[in-house]
Structure formats: structure tokens, C-alpha cells
C-alpha atoms as a PDB file:
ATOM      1  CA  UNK A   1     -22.628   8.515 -90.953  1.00  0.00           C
ATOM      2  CA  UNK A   2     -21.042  11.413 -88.526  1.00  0.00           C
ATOM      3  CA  UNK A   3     -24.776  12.847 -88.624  1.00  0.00           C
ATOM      4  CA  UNK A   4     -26.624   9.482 -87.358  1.00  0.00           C
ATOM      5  CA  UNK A   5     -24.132   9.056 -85.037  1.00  0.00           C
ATOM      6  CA  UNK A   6     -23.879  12.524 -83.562  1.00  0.00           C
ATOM      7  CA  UNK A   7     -28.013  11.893 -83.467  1.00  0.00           C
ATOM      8  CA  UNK A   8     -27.317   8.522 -81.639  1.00  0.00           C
ATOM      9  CA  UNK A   9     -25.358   9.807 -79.260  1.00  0.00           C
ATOM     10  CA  UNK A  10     -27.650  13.043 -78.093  1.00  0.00           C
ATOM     11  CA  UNK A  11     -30.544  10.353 -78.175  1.00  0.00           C
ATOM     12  CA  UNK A  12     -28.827   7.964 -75.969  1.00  0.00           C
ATOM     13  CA  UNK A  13     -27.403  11.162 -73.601  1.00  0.00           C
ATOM     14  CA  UNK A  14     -31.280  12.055 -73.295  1.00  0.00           C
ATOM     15  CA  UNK A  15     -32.119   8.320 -72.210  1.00  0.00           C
ATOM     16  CA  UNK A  16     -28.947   8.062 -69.988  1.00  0.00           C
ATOM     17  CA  UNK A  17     -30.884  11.440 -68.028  1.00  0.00           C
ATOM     18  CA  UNK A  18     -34.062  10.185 -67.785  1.00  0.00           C
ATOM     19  CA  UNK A  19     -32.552   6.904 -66.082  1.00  0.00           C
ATOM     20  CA  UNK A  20     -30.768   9.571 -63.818  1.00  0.00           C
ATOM     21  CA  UNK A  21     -33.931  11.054 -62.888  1.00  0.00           C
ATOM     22  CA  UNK A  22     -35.579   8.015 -62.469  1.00  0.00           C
ATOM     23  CA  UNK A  23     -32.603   7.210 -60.158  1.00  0.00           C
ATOM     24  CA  UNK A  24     -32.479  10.189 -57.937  1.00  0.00           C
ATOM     25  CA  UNK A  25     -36.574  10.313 -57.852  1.00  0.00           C
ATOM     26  CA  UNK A  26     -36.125   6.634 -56.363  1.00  0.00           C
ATOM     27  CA  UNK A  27     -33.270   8.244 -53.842  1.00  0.00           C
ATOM     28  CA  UNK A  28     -35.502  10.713 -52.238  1.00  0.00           C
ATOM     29  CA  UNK A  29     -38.551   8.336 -51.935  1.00  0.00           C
ATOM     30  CA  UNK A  30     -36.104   5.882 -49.845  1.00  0.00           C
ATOM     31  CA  UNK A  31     -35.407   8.811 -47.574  1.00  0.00           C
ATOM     32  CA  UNK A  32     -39.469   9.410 -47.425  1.00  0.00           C
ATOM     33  CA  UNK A  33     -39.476   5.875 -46.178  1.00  0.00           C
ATOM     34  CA  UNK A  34     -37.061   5.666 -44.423  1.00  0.00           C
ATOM     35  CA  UNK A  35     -37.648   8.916 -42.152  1.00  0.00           C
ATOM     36  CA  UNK A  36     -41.563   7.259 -42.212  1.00  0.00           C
ATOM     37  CA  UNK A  37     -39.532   4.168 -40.893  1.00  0.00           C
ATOM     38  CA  UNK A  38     -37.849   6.036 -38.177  1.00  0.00           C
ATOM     39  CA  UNK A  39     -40.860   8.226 -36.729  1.00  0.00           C
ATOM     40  CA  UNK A  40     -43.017   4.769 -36.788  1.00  0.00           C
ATOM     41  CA  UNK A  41     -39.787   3.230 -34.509  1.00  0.00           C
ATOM     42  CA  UNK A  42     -39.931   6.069 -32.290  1.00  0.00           C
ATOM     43  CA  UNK A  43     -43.943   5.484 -31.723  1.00  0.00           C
ATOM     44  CA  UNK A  44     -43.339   2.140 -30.674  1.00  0.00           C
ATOM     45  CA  UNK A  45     -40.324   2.869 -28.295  1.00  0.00           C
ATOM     46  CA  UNK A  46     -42.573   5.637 -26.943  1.00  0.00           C
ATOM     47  CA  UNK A  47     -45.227   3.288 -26.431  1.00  0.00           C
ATOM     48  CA  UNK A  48     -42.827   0.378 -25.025  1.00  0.00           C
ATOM     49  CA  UNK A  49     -42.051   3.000 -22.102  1.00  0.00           C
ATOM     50  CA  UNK A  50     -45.246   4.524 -21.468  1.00  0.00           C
ATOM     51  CA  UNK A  51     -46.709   0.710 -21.209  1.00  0.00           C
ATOM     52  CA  UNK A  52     -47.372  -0.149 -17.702  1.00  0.00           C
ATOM     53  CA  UNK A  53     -49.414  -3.226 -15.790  1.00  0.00           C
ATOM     54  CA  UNK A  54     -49.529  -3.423 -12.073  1.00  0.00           C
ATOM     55  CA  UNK A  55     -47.955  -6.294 -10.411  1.00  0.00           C
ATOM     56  CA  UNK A  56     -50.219  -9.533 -10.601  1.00  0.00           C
ATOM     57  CA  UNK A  57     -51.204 -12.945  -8.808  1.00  0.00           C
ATOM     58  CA  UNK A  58     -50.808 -16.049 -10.364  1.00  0.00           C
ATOM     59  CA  UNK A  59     -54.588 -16.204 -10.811  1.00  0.00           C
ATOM     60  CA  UNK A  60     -54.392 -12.550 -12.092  1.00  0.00           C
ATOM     61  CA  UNK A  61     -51.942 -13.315 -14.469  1.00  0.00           C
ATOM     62  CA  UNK A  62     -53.950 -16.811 -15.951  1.00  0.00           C
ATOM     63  CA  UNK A  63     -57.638 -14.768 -16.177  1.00  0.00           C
ATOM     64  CA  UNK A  64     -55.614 -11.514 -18.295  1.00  0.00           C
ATOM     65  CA  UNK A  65     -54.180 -14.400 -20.157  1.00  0.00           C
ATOM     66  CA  UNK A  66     -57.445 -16.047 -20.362  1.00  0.00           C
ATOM     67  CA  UNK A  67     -58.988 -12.309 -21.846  1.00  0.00           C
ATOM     68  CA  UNK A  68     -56.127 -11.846 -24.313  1.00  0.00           C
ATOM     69  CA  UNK A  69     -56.702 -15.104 -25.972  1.00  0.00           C
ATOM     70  CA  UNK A  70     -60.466 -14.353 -25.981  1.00  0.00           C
ATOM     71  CA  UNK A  71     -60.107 -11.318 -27.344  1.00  0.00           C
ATOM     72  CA  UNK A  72     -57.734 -12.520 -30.267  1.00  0.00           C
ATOM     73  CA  UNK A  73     -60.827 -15.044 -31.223  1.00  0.00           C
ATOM     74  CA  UNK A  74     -62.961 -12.509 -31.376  1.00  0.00           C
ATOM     75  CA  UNK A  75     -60.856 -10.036 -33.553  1.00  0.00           C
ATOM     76  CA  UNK A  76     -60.471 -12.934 -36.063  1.00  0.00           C
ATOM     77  CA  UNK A  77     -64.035 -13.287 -36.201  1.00  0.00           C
ATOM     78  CA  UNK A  78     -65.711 -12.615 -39.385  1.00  0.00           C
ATOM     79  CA  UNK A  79     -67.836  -9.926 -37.857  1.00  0.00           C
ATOM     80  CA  UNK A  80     -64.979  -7.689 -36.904  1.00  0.00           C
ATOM     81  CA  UNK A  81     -64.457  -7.655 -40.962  1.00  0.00           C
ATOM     82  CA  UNK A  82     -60.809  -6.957 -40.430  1.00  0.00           C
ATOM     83  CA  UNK A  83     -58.353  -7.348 -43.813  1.00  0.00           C
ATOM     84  CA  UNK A  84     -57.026 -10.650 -44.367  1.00  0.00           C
ATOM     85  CA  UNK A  85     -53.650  -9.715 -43.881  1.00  0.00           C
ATOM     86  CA  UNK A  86     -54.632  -8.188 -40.610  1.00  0.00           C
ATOM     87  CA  UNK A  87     -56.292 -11.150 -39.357  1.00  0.00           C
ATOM     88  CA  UNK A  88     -53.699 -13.647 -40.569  1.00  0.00           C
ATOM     89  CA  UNK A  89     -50.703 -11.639 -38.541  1.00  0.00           C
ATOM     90  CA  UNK A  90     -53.396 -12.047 -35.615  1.00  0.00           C
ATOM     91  CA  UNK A  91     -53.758 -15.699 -36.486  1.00  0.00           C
ATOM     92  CA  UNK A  92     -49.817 -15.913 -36.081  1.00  0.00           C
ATOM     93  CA  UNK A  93     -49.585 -14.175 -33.139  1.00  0.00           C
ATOM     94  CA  UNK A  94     -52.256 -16.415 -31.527  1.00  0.00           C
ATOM     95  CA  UNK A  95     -50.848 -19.326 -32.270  1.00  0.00           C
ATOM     96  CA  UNK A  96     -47.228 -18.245 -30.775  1.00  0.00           C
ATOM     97  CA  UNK A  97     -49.170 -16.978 -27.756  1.00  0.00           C
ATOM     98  CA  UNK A  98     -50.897 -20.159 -27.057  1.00  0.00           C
ATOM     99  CA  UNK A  99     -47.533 -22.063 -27.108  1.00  0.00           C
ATOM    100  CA  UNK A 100     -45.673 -19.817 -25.212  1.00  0.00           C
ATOM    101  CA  UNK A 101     -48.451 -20.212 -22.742  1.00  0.00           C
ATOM    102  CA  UNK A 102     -48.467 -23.814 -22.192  1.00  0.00           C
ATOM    103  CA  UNK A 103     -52.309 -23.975 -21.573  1.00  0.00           C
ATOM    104  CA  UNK A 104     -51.994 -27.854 -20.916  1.00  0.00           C
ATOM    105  CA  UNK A 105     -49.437 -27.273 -18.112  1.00  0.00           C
ATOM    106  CA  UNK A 106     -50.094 -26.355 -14.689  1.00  0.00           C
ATOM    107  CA  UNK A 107     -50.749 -22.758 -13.121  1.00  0.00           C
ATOM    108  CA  UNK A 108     -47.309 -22.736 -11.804  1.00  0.00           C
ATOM    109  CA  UNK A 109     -45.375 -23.547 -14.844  1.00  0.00           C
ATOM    110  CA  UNK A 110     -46.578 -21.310 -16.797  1.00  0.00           C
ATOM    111  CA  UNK A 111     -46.677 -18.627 -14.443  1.00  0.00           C
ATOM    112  CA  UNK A 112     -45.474 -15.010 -16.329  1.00  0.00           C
ATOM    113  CA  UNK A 113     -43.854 -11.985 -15.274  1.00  0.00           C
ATOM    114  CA  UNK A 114     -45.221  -8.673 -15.650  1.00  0.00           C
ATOM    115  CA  UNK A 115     -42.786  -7.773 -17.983  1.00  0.00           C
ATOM    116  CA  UNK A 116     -44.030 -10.553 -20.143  1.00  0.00           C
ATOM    117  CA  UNK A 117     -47.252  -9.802 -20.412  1.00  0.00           C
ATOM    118  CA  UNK A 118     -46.309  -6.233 -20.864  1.00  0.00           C
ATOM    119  CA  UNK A 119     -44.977  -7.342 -24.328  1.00  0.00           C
ATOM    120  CA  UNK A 120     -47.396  -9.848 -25.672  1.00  0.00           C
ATOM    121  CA  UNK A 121     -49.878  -6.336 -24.906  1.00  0.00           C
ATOM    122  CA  UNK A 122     -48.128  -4.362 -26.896  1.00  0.00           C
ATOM    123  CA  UNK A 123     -47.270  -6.875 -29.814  1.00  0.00           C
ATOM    124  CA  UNK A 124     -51.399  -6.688 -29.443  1.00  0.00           C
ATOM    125  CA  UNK A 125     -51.515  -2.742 -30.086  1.00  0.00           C
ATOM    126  CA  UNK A 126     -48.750  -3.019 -32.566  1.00  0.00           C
ATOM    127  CA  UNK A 127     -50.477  -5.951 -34.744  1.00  0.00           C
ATOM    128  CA  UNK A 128     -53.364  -3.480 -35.044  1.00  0.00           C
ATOM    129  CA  UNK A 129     -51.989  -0.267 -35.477  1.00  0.00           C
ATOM    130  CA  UNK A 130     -50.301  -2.039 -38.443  1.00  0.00           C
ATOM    131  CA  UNK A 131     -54.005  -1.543 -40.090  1.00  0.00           C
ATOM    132  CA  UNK A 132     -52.820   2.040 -40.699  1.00  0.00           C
ATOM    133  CA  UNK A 133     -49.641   0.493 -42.988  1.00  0.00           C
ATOM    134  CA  UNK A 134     -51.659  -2.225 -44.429  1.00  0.00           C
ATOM    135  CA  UNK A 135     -51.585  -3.114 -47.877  1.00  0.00           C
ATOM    136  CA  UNK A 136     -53.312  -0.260 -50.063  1.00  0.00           C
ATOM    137  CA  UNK A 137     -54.560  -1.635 -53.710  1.00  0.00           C
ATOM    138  CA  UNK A 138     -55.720   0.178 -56.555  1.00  0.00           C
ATOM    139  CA  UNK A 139     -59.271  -0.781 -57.215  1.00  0.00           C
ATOM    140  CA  UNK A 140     -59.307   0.967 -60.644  1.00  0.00           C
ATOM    141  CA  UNK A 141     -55.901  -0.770 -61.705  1.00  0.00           C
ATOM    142  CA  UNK A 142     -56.016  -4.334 -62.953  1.00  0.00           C
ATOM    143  CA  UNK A 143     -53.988  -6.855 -60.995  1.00  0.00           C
ATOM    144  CA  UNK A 144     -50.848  -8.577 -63.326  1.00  0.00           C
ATOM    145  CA  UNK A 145     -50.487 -11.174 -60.077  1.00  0.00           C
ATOM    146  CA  UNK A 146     -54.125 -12.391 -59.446  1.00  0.00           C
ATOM    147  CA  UNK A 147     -54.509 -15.511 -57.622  1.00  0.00           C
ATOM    148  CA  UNK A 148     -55.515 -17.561 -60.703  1.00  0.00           C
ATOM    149  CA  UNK A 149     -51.860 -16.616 -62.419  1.00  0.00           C
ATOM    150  CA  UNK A 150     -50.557 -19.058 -59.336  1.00  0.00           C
ATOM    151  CA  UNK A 151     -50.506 -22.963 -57.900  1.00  0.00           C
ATOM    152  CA  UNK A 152     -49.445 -22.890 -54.272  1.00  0.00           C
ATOM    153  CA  UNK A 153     -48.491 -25.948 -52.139  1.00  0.00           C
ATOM    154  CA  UNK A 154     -48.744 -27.131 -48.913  1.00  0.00           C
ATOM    155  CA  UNK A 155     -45.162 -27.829 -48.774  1.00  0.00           C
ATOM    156  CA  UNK A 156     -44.356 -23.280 -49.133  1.00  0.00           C
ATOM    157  CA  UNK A 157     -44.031 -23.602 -52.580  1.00  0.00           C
ATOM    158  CA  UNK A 158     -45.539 -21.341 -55.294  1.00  0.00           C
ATOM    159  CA  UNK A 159     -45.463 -22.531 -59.138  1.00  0.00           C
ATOM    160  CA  UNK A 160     -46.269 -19.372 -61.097  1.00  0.00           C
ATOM    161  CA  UNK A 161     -47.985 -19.986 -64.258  1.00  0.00           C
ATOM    162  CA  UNK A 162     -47.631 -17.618 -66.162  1.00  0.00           C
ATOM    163  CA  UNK A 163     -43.270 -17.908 -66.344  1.00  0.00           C
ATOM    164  CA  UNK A 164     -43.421 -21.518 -64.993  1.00  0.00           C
ATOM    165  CA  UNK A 165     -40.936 -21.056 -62.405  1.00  0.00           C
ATOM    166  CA  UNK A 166     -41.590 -21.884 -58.743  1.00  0.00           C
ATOM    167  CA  UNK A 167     -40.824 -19.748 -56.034  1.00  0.00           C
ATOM    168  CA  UNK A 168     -40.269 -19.899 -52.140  1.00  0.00           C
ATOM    169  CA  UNK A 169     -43.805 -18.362 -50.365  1.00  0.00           C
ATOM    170  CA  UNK A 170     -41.245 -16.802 -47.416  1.00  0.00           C
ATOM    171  CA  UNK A 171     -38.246 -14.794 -47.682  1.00  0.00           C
ATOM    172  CA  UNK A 172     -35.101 -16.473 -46.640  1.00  0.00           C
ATOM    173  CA  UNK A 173     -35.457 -17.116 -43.116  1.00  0.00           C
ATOM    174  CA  UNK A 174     -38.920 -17.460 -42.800  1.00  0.00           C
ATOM    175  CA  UNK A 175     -40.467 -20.469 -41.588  1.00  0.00           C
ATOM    176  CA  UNK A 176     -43.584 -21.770 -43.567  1.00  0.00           C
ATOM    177  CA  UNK A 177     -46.225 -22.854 -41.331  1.00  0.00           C
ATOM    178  CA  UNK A 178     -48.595 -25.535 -43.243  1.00  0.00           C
ATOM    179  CA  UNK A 179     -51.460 -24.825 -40.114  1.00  0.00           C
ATOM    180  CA  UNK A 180     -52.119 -21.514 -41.428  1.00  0.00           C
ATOM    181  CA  UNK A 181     -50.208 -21.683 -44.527  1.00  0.00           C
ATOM    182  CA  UNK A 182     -48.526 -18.661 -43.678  1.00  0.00           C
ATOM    183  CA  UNK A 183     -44.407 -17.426 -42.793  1.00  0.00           C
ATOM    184  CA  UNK A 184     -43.198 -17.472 -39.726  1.00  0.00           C
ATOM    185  CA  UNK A 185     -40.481 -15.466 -37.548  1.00  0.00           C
ATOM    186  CA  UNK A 186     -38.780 -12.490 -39.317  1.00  0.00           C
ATOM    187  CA  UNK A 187     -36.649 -12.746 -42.549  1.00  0.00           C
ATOM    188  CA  UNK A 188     -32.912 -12.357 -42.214  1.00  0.00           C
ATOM    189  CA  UNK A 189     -30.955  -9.646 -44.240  1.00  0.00           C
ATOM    190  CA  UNK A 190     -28.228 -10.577 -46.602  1.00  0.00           C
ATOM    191  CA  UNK A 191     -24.989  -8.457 -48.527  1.00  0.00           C
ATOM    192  CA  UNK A 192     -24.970  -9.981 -52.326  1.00  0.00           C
ATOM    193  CA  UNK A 193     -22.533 -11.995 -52.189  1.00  0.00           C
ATOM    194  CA  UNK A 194     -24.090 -13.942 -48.651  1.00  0.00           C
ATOM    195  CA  UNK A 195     -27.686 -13.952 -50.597  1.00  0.00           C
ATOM    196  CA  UNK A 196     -25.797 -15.726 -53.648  1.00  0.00           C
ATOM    197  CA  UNK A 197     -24.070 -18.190 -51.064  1.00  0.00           C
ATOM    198  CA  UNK A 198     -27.391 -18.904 -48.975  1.00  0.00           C
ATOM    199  CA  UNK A 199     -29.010 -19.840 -52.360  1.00  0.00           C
ATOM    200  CA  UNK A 200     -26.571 -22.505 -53.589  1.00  0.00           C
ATOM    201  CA  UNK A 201     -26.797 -23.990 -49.695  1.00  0.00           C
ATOM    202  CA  UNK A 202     -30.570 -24.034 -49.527  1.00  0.00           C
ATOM    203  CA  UNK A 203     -32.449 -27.914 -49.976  1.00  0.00           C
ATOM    204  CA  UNK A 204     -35.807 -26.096 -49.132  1.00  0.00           C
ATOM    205  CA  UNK A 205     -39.077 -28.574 -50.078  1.00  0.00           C
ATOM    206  CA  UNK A 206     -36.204 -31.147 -50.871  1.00  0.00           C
ATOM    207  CA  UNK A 207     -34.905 -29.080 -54.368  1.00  0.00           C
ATOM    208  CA  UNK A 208     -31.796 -28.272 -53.798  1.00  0.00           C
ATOM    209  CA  UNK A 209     -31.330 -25.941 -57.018  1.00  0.00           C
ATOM    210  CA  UNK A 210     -32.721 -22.602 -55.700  1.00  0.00           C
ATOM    211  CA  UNK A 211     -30.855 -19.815 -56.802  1.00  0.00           C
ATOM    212  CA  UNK A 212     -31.286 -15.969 -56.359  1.00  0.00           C
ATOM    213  CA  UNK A 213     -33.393 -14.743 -59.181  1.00  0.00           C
ATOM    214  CA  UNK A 214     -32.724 -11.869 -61.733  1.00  0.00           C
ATOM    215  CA  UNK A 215     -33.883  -9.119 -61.633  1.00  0.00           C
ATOM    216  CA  UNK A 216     -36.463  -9.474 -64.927  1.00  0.00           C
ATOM    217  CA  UNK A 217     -37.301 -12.776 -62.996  1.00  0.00           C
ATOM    218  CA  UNK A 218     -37.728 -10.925 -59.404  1.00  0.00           C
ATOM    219  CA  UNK A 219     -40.008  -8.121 -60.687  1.00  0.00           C
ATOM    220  CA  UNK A 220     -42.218 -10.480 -62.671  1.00  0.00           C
ATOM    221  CA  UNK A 221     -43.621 -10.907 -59.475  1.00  0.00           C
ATOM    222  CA  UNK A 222     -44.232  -7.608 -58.084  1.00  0.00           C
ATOM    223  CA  UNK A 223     -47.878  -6.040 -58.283  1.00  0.00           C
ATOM    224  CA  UNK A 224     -48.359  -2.676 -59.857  1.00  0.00           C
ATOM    225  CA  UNK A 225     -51.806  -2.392 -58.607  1.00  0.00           C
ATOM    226  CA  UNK A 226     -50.294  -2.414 -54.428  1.00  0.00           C
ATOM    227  CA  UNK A 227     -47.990  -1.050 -52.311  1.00  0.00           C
ATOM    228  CA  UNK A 228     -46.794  -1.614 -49.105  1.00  0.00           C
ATOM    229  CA  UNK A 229     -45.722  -4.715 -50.554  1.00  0.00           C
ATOM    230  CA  UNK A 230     -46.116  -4.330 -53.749  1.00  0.00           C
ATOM    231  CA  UNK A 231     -46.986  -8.561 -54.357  1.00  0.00           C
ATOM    232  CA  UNK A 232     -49.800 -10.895 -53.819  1.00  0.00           C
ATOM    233  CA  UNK A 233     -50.248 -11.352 -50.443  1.00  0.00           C
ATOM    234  CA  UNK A 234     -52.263 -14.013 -50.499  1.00  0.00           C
ATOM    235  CA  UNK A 235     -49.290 -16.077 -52.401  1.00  0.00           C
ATOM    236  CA  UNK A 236     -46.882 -14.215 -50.528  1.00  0.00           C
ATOM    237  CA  UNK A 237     -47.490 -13.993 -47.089  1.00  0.00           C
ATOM    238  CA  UNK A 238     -45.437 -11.585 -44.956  1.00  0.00           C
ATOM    239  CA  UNK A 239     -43.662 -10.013 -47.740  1.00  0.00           C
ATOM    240  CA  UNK A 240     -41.423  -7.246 -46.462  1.00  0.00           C
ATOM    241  CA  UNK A 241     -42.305  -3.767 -47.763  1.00  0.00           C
ATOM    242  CA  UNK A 242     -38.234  -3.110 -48.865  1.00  0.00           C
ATOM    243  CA  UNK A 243     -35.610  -3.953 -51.244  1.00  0.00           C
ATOM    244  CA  UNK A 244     -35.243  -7.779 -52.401  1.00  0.00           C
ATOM    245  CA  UNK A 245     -31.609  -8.852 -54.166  1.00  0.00           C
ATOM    246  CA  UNK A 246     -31.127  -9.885 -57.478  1.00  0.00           C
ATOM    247  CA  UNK A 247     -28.718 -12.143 -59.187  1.00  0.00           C
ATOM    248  CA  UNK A 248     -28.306  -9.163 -61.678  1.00  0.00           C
ATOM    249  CA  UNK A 249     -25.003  -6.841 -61.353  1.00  0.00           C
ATOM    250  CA  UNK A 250     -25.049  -3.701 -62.412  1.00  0.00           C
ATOM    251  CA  UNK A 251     -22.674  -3.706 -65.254  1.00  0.00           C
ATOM    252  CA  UNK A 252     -20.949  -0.126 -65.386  1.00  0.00           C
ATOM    253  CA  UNK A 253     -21.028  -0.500 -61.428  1.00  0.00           C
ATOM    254  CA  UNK A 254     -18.666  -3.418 -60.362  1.00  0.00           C
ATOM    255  CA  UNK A 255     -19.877  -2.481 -56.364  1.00  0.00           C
ATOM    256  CA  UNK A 256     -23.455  -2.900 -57.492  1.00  0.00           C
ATOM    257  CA  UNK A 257     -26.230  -4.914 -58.469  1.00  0.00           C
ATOM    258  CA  UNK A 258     -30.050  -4.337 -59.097  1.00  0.00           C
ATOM    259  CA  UNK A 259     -32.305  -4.648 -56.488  1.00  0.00           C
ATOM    260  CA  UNK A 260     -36.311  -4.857 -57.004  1.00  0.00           C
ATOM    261  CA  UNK A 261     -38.552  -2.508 -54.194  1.00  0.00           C
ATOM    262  CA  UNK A 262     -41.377  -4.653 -52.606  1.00  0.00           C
ATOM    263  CA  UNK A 263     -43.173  -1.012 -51.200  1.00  0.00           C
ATOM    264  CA  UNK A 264     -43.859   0.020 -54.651  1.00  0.00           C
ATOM    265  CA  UNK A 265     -42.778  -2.300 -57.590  1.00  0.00           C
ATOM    266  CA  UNK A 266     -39.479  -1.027 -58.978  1.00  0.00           C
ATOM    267  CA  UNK A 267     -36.073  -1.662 -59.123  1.00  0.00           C
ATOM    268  CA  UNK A 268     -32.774   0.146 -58.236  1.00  0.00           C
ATOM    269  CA  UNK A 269     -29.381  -0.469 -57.703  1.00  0.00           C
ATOM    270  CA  UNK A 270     -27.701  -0.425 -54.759  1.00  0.00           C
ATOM    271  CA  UNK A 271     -23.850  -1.234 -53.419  1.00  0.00           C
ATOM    272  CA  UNK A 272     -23.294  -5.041 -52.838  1.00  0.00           C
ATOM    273  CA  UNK A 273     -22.560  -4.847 -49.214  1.00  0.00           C
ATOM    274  CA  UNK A 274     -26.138  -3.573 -48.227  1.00  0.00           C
ATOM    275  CA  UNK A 275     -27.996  -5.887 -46.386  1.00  0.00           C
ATOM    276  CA  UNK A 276     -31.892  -6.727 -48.004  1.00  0.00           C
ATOM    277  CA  UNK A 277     -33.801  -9.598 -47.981  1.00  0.00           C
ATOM    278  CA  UNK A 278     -33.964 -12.603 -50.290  1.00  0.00           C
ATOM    279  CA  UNK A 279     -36.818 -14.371 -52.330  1.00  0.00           C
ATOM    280  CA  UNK A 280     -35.716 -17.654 -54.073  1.00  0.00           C
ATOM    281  CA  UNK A 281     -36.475 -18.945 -57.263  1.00  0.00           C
ATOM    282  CA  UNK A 282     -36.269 -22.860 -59.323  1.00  0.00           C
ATOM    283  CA  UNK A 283     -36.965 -23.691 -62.552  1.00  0.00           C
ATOM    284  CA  UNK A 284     -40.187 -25.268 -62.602  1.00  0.00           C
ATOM    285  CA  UNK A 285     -41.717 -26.687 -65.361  1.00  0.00           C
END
């Protein structure tokens, strides 16, 4: 008996250091990311600054307006053969530009500043320089999350069939838009404890028994296959390439609880009062 459990032991020492590899392997790819993050932040503040447009007329200002929606047509054109997820954020920002716009108002009220049309430009460069951090799939790896596993519904729903429970298309904050059948606007960051309370208050689709999901539950849904996200993106538009919460704590860790990476598939811990995004969950059939 001492023998077998002297054997136990040094096998489950062995397994407790592999999980601490696994662990601090995870560590230093977050600080890949995030010092990726950082240099891509300082690119775009670089380019915010060097960014200039002379000053314009009014009838200046409606023909660049005029060329910028053009121009978006054309780059969602099948012939530019740009990546669906490409196109779609395209599609997005088209459809925000046109409202913003106003193009059934007159040529004085929706007259724009300089600085304006300074930033729709660059949201214009930055939309396609995100081709160089687009989704990147294995061709050679079969997909676990193909299209066929899912039913989607108009209403920015997702059943999955393979687990039968139903998911929310967006993250938590994200507006679904039924047009393009797409998420809107940017996804708010939660600690734990808010995600838990923003679960139990959300009637989303009229259900009002979303909850946050475990974390068995959460990476059930990931995609080995992709990264940066590592999901569908056709069933999950606008997935953020980061860390999602689960309900799951970590049980010899009271200050943490498991979290599930969307840039490559796998899940970590991480102390409760970080501040990730949310995906929610329902029982569905």
C-alpha cells in the first residue's frame, strides 16, 4: 500500500509539472501578445498624427464623401476577392458611415469637419490593414466547429447541435444587427463577479435564463483549426481575439477562475478582478 501510494504521489507530482509548464508556456505567449498588442497601438497612434487633409468646402467635403462611399462598394465587390471577415467589418463600417452622413439631409446639415473626415480615413486604413491580423486557418486540420455543427437565427441566436445549447452570436455588449447579421459596436469588459451579475440581468431574444458558461461548455466552442479568434466566424461574428470568462473557479485558487483564450483555443486561469469579455450561454433543447 505505502509502495502504490508513494507511486501515486510521484505520478501525480509529474502531472502537477506538466500543468505548470503548460501554465507558464501560456504566461509568456500573453506577453508575445500583448507586446504584439502594444507595437500594433503605437502604429495606429503614429498614423493618427501623421494623418493630415487640407481644409475643405462644403462641396469638397460632400464629393470626398461621395469617393469614400464609392470606394467602400467597390472593396466589397466580389472582384476585389477580399476575406469574408474583411469585407463584413467593411460592410459595418459602411453602413455606420452612411448614417452618420445623413445622405437624405441637406448639404448644410450634414456638413463635416476636417477632423471628421480625418477619422472615418483612417478607420478606412485601419479596417484594411486588419487583413494582416485576419483570421489564419489550418487547411490541413479538420474543423470541430463547421457551419453544419450550427442553427443560427435572425433574432442573434446560435443553437449548437452538437451540445444543444444556444448561445449569444455577440459578446456582451455587442449589438446584433439582423441587416447584415453581424455585431455591432465594441464588447464591454467584465471582473467575474460583474460577468456573473450581467448574466442573471440579461432578457436577450426574450430568454431571460442566460448564464455565464463553464469552462468545458465555453471551449466546446473554440476552433482548433484558427487563430486569431480561435471560433467560427461565420457563427460568431466579431469575436475578440482574447480571454472569455467562465463560470468555473479555480478550486485551489479562491482569487481565480478559468478563463478560455479566443487567439488560440485554450484555457487559463486568471485573478477574478481582471477585466475580459463575456459570451453567454442557455440551455437549449
Amino acid at each position: 500500500i505505502i509502495d502504490n501510494a508513494i507511486s501515486y504521489k510521484n505520478y501525480t507530482d509529474k502531472q502537477n509539472n506538466k500543468v505548470h509548464n503548460i501554465i507558464c508556456r501560456s504566461s509568456k505567449l500573453d506577453k508575445k501578445v500583448n507586446a504584439l498588442t502594444t507595437q500594433i497601438e503605437e502604429a495606429n497612434n503614429e498614423l493618427k498624427t501623421t494623418l493630415s487633409i487640407p481644409e475643405l468646402t462644403i462641396d469638397e467635403h460632400n464629393n470626398t464623401w461621395s469617393c469614400i462611399v464609392q470606394a467602400l462598394s467597390n472593396l466589397i465587390n466580389q472582384r476585389c476577392k477580399l476575406p469574408e471577415n474583411i469585407s463584413q467589418k467593411i460592410r459595418i463600417f459602411s453602413k455606420k458611415l452612411a448614417k452618420m452622413m445623413g445622405l437624405n439631409k441637406s448639404t448644410q446639415e450634414f456638413k463635416m469637419t476636417t477632423k471628421r473626415i480625418n477619422i472615418m480615413l483612417l478607420s478606412i486604413i485601419l479596417i484594411l490593414s486588419g487583413q494582416l491580423q485576419a483570421q489564419t486557418c489550418n487547411s490541413y486540420t479538420t474543423l470541430v466547429s463547421p457551419d453544419s455543427r450550427f442553427t443560427t437565427d435572425s433574432n442573434g441566436t446560435v443553437t449548437d447541435n452538437q451540445t444543444g445549447l444556444m448561445w449569444m452570436s455577440c459578446s456582451l455588449g455587442q449589438d446584433w444587427d439582423s441587416d447584415s447579421s453581424t455585431c455591432m459596436e465594441t464588447a464591454i469588459k467584465y471582473n467575474w463577479k460583474e460577468a456573473l451579475g450581467a448574466a442573471e440581468s440579461t432578457g436577450f431574444a426574450r430568454y431571460s435564463d442566460w448564464r455565464l458558461p463553464n469552462v468545458s461548455e465555453l471551449t466546446s466552442i473554440t476552433e482548433i483549426a484558427c487563430h486569431s479568434p480561435a471560433i467560427n466566424e461565420s457563427v460568431f461574428p466579431t469575436t475578440g481575439s482574447s480571454y472569455y470568462w467562465s463560470s468555473s473557479p479555480y478550486i485551489e485558487l479562491n482569487s481565480d477562475a478559468w478563463v478560455v483564450s479566443f487567439s488560440f483555443g485554450f484555457s487559463n486561469i486568471a485573478f477574478k478582478y481582471d477585466n475580459y469579455q463575456v459570451r453567454l450561454v442557455r440551455a437549449g433543447y
